[in-house]
PDB file of N, CA and C in Angstrom:
ATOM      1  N   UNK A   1      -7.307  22.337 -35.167  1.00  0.00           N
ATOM      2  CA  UNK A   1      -8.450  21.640 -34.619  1.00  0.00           C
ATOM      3  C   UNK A   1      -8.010  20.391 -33.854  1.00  0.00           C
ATOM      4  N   UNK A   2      -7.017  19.780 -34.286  1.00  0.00           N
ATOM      5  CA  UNK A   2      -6.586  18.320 -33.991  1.00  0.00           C
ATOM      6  C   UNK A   2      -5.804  18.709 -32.440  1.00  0.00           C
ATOM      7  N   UNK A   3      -5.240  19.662 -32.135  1.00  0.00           N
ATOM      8  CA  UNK A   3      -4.443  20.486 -31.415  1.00  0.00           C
ATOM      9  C   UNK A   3      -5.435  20.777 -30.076  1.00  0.00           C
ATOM     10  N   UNK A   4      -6.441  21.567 -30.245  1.00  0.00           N
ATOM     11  CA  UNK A   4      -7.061  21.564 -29.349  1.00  0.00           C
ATOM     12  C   UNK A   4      -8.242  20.382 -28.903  1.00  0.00           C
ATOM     13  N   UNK A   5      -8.249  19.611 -29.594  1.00  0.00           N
ATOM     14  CA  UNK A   5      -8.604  18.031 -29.216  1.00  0.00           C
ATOM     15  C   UNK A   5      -7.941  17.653 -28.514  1.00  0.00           C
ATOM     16  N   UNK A   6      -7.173  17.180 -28.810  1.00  0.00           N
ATOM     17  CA  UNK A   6      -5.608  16.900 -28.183  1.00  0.00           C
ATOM     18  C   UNK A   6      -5.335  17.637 -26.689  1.00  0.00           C
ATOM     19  N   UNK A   7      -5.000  18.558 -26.442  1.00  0.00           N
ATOM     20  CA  UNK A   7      -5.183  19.394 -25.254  1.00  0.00           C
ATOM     21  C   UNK A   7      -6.156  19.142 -24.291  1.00  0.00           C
ATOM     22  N   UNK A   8      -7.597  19.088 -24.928  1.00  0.00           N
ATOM     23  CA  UNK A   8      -8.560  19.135 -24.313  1.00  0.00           C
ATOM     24  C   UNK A   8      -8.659  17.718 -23.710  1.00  0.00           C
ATOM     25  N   UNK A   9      -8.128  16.470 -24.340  1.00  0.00           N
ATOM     26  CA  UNK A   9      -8.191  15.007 -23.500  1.00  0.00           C
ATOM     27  C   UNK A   9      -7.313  15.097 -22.747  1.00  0.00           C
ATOM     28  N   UNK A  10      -5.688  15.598 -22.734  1.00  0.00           N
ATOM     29  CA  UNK A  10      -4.721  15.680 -21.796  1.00  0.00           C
ATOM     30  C   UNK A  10      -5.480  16.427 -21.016  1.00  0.00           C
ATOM     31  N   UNK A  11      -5.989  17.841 -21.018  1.00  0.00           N
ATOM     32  CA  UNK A  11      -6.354  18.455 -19.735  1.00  0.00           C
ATOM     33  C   UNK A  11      -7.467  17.696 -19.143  1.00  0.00           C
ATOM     34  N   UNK A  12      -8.406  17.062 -19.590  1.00  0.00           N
ATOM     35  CA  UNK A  12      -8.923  16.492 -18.804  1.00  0.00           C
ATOM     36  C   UNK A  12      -8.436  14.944 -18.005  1.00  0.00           C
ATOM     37  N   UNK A  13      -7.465  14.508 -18.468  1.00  0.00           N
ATOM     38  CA  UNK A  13      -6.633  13.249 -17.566  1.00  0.00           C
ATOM     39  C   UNK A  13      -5.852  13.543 -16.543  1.00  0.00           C
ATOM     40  N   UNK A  14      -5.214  15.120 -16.945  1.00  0.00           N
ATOM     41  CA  UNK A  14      -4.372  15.681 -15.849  1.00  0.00           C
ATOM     42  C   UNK A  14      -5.800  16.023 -14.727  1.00  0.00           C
ATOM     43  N   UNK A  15      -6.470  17.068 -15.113  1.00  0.00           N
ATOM     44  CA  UNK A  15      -7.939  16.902 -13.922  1.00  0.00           C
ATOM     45  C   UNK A  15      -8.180  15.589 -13.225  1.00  0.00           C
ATOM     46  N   UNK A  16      -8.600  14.548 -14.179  1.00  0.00           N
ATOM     47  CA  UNK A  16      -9.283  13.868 -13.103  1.00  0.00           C
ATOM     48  C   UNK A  16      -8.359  12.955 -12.557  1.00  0.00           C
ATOM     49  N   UNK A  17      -6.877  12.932 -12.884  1.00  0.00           N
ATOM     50  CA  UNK A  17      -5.552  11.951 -12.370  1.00  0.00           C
ATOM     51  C   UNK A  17      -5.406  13.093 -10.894  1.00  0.00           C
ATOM     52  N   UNK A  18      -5.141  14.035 -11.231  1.00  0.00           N
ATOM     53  CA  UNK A  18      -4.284  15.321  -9.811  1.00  0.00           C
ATOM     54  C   UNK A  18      -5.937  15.035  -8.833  1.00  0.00           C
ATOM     55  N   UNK A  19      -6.973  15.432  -9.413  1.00  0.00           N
ATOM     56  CA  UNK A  19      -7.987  15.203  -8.437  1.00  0.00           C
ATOM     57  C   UNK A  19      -8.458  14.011  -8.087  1.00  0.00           C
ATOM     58  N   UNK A  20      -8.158  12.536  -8.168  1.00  0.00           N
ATOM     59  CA  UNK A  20      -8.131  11.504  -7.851  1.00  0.00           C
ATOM     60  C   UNK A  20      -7.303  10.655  -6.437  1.00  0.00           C
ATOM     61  N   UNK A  21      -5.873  11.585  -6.763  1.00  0.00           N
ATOM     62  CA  UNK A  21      -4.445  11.511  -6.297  1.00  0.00           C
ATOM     63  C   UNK A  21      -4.639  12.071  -4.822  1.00  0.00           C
ATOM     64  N   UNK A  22      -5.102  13.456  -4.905  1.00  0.00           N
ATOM     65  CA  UNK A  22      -5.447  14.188  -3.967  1.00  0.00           C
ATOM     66  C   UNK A  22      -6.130  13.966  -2.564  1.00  0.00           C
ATOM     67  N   UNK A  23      -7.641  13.508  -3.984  1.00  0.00           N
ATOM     68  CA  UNK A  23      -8.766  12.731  -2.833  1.00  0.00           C
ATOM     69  C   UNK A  23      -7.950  11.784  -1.995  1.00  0.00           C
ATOM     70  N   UNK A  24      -7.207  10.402  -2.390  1.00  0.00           N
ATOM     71  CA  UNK A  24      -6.985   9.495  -2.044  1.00  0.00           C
ATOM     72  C   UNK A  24      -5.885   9.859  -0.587  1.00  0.00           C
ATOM     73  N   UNK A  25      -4.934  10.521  -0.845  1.00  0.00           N
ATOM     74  CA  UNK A  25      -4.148  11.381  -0.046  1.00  0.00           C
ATOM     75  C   UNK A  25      -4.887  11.782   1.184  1.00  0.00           C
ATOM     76  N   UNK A  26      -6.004  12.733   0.548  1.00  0.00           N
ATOM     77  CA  UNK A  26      -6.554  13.501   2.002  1.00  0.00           C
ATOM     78  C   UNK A  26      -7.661  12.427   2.547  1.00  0.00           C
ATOM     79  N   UNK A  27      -7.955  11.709   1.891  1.00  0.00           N
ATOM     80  CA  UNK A  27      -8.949  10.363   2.691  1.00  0.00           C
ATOM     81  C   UNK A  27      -8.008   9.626   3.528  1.00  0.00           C
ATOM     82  N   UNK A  28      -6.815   9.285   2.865  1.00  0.00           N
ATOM     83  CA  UNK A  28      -5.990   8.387   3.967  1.00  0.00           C
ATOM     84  C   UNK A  28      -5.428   9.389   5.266  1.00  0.00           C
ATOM     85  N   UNK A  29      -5.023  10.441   5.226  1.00  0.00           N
ATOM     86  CA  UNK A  29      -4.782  11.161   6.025  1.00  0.00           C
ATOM     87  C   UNK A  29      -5.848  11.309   7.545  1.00  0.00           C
ATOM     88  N   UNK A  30      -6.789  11.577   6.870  1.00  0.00           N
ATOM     89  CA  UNK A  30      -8.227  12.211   7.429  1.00  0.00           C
ATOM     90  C   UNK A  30      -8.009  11.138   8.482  1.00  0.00           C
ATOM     91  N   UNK A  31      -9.104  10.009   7.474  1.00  0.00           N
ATOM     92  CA  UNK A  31      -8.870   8.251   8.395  1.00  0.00           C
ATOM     93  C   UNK A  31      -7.900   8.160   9.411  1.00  0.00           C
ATOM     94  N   UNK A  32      -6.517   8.057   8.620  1.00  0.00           N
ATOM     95  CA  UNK A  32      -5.751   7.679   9.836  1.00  0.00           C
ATOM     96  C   UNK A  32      -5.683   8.516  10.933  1.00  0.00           C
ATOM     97  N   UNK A  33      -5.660   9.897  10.795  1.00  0.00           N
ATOM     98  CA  UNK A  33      -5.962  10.651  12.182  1.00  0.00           C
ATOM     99  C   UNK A  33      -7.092  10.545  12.983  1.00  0.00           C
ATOM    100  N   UNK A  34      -8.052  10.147  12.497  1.00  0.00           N
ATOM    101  CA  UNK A  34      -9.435   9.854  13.501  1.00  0.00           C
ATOM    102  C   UNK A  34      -9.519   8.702  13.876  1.00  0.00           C
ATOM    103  N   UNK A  35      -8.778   7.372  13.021  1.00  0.00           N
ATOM    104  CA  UNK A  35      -8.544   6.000  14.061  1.00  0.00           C
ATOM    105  C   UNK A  35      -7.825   6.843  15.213  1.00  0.00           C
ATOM    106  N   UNK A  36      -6.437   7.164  14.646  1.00  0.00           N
ATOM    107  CA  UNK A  36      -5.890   7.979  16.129  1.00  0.00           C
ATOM    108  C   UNK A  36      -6.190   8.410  17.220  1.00  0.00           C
ATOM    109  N   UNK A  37      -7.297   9.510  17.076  1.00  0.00           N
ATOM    110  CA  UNK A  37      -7.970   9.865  18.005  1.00  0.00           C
ATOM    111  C   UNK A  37      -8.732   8.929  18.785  1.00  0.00           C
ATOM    112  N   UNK A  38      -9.779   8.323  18.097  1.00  0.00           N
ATOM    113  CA  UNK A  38     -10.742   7.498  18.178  1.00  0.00           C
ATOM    114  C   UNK A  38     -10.127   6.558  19.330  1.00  0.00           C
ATOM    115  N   UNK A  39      -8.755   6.059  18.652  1.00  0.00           N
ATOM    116  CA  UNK A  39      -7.310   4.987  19.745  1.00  0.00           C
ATOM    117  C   UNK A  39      -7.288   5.771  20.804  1.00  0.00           C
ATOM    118  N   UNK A  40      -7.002   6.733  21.083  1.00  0.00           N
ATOM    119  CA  UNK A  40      -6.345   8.001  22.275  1.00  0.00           C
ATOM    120  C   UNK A  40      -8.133   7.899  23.481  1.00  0.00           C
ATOM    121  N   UNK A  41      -8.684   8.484  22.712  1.00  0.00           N
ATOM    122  CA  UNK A  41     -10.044   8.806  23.181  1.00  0.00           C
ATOM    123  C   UNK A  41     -11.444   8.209  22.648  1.00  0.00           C
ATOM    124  N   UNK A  42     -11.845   7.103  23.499  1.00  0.00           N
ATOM    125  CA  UNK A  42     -13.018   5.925  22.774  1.00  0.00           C
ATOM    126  C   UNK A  42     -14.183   7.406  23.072  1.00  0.00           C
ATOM    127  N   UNK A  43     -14.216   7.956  23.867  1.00  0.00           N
ATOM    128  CA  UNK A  43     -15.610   8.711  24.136  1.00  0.00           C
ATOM    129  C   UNK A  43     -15.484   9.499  23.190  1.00  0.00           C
ATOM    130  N   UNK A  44     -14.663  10.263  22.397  1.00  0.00           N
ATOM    131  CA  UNK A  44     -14.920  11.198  21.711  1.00  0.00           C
ATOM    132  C   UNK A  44     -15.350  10.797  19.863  1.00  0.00           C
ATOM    133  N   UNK A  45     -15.887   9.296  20.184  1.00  0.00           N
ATOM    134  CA  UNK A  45     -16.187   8.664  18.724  1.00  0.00           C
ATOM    135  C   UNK A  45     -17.365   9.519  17.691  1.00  0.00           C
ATOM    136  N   UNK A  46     -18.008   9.872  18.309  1.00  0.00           N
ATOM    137  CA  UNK A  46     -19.300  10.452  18.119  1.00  0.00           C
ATOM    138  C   UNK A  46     -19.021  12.012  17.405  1.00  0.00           C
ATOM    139  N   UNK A  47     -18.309  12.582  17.956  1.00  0.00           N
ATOM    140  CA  UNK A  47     -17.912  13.993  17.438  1.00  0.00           C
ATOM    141  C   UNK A  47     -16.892  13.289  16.239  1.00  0.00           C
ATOM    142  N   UNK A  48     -16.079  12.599  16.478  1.00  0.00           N
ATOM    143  CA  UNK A  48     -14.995  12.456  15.332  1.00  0.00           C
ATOM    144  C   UNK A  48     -15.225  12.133  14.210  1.00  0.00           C
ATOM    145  N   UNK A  49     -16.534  11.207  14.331  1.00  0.00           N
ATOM    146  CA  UNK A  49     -16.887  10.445  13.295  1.00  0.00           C
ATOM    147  C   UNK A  49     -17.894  11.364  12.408  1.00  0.00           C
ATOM    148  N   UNK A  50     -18.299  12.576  13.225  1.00  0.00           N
ATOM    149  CA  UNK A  50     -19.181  13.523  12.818  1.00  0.00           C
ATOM    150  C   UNK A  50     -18.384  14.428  11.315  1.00  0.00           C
ATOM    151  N   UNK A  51     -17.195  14.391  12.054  1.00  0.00           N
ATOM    152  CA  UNK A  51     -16.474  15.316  11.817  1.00  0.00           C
ATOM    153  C   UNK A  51     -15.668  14.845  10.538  1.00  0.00           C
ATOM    154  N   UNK A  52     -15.641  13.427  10.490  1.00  0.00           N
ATOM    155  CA  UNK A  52     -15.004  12.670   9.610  1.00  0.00           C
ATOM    156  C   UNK A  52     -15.280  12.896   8.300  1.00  0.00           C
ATOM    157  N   UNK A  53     -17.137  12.319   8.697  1.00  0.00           N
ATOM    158  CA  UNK A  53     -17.605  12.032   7.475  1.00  0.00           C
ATOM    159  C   UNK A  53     -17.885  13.485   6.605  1.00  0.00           C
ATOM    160  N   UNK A  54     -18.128  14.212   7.814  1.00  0.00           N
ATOM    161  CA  UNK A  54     -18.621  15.726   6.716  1.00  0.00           C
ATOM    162  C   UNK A  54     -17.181  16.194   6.398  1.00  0.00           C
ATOM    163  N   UNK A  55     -15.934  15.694   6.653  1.00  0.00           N
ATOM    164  CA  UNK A  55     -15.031  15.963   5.596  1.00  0.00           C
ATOM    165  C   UNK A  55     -14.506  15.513   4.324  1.00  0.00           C
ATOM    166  N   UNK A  56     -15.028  14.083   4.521  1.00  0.00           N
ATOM    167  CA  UNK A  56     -14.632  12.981   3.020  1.00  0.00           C
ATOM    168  C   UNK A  56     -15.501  13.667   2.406  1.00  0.00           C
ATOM    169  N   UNK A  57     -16.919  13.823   2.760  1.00  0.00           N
ATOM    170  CA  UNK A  57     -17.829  14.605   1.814  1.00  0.00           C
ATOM    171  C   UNK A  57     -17.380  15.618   1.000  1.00  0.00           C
ATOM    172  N   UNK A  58     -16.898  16.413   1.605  1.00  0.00           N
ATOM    173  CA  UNK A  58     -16.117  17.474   0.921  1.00  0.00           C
ATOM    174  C   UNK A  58     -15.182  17.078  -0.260  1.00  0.00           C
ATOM    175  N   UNK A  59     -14.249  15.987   0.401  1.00  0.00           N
ATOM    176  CA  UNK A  59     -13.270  15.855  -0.615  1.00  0.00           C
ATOM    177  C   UNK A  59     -13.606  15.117  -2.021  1.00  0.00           C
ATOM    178  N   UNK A  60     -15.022  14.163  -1.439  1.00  0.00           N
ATOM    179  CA  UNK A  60     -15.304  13.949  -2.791  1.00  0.00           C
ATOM    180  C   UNK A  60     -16.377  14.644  -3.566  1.00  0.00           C
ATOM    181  N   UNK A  61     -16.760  15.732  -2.759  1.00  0.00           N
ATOM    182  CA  UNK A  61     -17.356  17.210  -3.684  1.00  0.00           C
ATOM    183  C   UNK A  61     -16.375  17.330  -4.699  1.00  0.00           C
ATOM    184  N   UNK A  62     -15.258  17.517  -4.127  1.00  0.00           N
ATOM    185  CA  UNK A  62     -14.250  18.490  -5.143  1.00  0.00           C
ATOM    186  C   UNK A  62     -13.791  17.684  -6.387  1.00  0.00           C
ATOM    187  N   UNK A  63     -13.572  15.950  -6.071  1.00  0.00           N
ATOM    188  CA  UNK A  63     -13.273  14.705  -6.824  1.00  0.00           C
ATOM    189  C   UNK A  63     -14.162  15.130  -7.991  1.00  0.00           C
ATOM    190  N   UNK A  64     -15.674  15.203  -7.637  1.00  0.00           N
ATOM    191  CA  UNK A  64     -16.648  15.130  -8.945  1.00  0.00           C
ATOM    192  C   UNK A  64     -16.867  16.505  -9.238  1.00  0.00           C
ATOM    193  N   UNK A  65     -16.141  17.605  -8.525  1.00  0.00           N
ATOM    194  CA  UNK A  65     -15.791  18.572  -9.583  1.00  0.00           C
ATOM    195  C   UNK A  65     -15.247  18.477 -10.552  1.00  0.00           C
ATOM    196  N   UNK A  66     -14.129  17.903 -10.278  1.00  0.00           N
ATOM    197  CA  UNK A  66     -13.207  17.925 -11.368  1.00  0.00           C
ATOM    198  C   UNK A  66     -13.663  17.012 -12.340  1.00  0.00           C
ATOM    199  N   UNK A  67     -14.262  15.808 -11.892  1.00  0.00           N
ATOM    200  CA  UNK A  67     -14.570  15.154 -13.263  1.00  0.00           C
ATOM    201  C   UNK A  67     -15.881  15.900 -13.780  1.00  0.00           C
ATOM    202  N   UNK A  68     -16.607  16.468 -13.492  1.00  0.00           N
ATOM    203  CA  UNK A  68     -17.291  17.549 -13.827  1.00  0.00           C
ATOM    204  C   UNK A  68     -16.700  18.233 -15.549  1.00  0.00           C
ATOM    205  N   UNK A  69     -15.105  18.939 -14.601  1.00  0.00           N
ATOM    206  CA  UNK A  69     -14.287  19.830 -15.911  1.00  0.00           C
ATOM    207  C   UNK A  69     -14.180  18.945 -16.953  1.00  0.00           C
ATOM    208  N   UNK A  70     -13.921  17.635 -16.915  1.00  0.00           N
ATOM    209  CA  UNK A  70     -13.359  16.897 -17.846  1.00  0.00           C
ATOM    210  C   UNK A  70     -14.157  16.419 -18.446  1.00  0.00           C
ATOM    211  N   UNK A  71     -15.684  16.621 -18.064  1.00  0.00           N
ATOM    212  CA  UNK A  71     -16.429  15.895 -18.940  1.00  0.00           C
ATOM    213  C   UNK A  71     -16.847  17.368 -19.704  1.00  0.00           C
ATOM    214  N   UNK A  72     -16.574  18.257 -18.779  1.00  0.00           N
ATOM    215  CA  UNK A  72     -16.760  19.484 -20.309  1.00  0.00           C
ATOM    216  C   UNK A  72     -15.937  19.754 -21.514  1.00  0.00           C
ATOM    217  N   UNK A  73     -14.321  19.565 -20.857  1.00  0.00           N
ATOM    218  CA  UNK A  73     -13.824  19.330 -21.674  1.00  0.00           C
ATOM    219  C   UNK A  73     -13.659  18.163 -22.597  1.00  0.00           C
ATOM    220  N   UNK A  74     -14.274  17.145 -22.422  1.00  0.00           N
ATOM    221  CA  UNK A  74     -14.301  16.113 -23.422  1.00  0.00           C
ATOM    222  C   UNK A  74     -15.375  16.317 -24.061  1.00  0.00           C
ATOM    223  N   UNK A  75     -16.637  16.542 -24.106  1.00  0.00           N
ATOM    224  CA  UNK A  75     -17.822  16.526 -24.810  1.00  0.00           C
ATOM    225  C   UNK A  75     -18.472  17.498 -25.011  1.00  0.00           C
ATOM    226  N   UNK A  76     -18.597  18.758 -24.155  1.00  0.00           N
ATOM    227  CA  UNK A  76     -19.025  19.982 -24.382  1.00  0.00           C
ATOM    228  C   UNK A  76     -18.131  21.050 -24.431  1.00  0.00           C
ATOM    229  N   UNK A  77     -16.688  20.829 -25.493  1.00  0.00           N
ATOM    230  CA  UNK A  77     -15.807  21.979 -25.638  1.00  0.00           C
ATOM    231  C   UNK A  77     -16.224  22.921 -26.413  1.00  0.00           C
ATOM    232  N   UNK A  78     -15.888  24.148 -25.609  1.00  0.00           N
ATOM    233  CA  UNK A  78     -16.243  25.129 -26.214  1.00  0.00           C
ATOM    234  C   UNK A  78     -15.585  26.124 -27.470  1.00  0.00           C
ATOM    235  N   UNK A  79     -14.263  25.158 -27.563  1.00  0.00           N
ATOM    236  CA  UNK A  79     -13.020  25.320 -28.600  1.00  0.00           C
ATOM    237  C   UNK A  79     -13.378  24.738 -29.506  1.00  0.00           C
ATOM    238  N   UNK A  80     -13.759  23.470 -30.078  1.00  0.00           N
ATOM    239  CA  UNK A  80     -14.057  22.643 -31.190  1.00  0.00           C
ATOM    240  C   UNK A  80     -15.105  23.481 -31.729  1.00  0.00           C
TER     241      UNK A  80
END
């Protein structure tokens, strides 16, 4: 019992640490390529920024997925 307690808080720190890590990664990425653009080409602000935001969206869809898992696995395990 103590075992899969145990498991179940590590798997959820590894979740929401790797999906935290990730987000932060593909947000800085994202960003810095659309200042880029944005630098290269002032007219094309409007599409980029379009394009920007409905992608952070995404990434932090997936962010509060994962803390999603971890709050199942912390409070609604289905092992305990």
């Amino acid at each position: 019992m103590d075992l899969v307690v145990a498991c179940s808080i590590l798997g959820a720190a590894i979740a929401v640490g790797l999906a935290t890590l990730g987000a932060a990664i593909g947000q800085g990425i994202s960003v810095s390529r659309a200042t880029e653009i944005i630098g290269k080409n002032p007219n094309a602000k409007k599409e980029v920024m379009s394009g920007l935001l409905l992608g952070l969206l995404m990434i932090v869809a997936l962010m509060l997925f994962s803390l999603a898992i971890a709050i199942v696995l912390l409070w609604m395990n289905p092992f305990v």
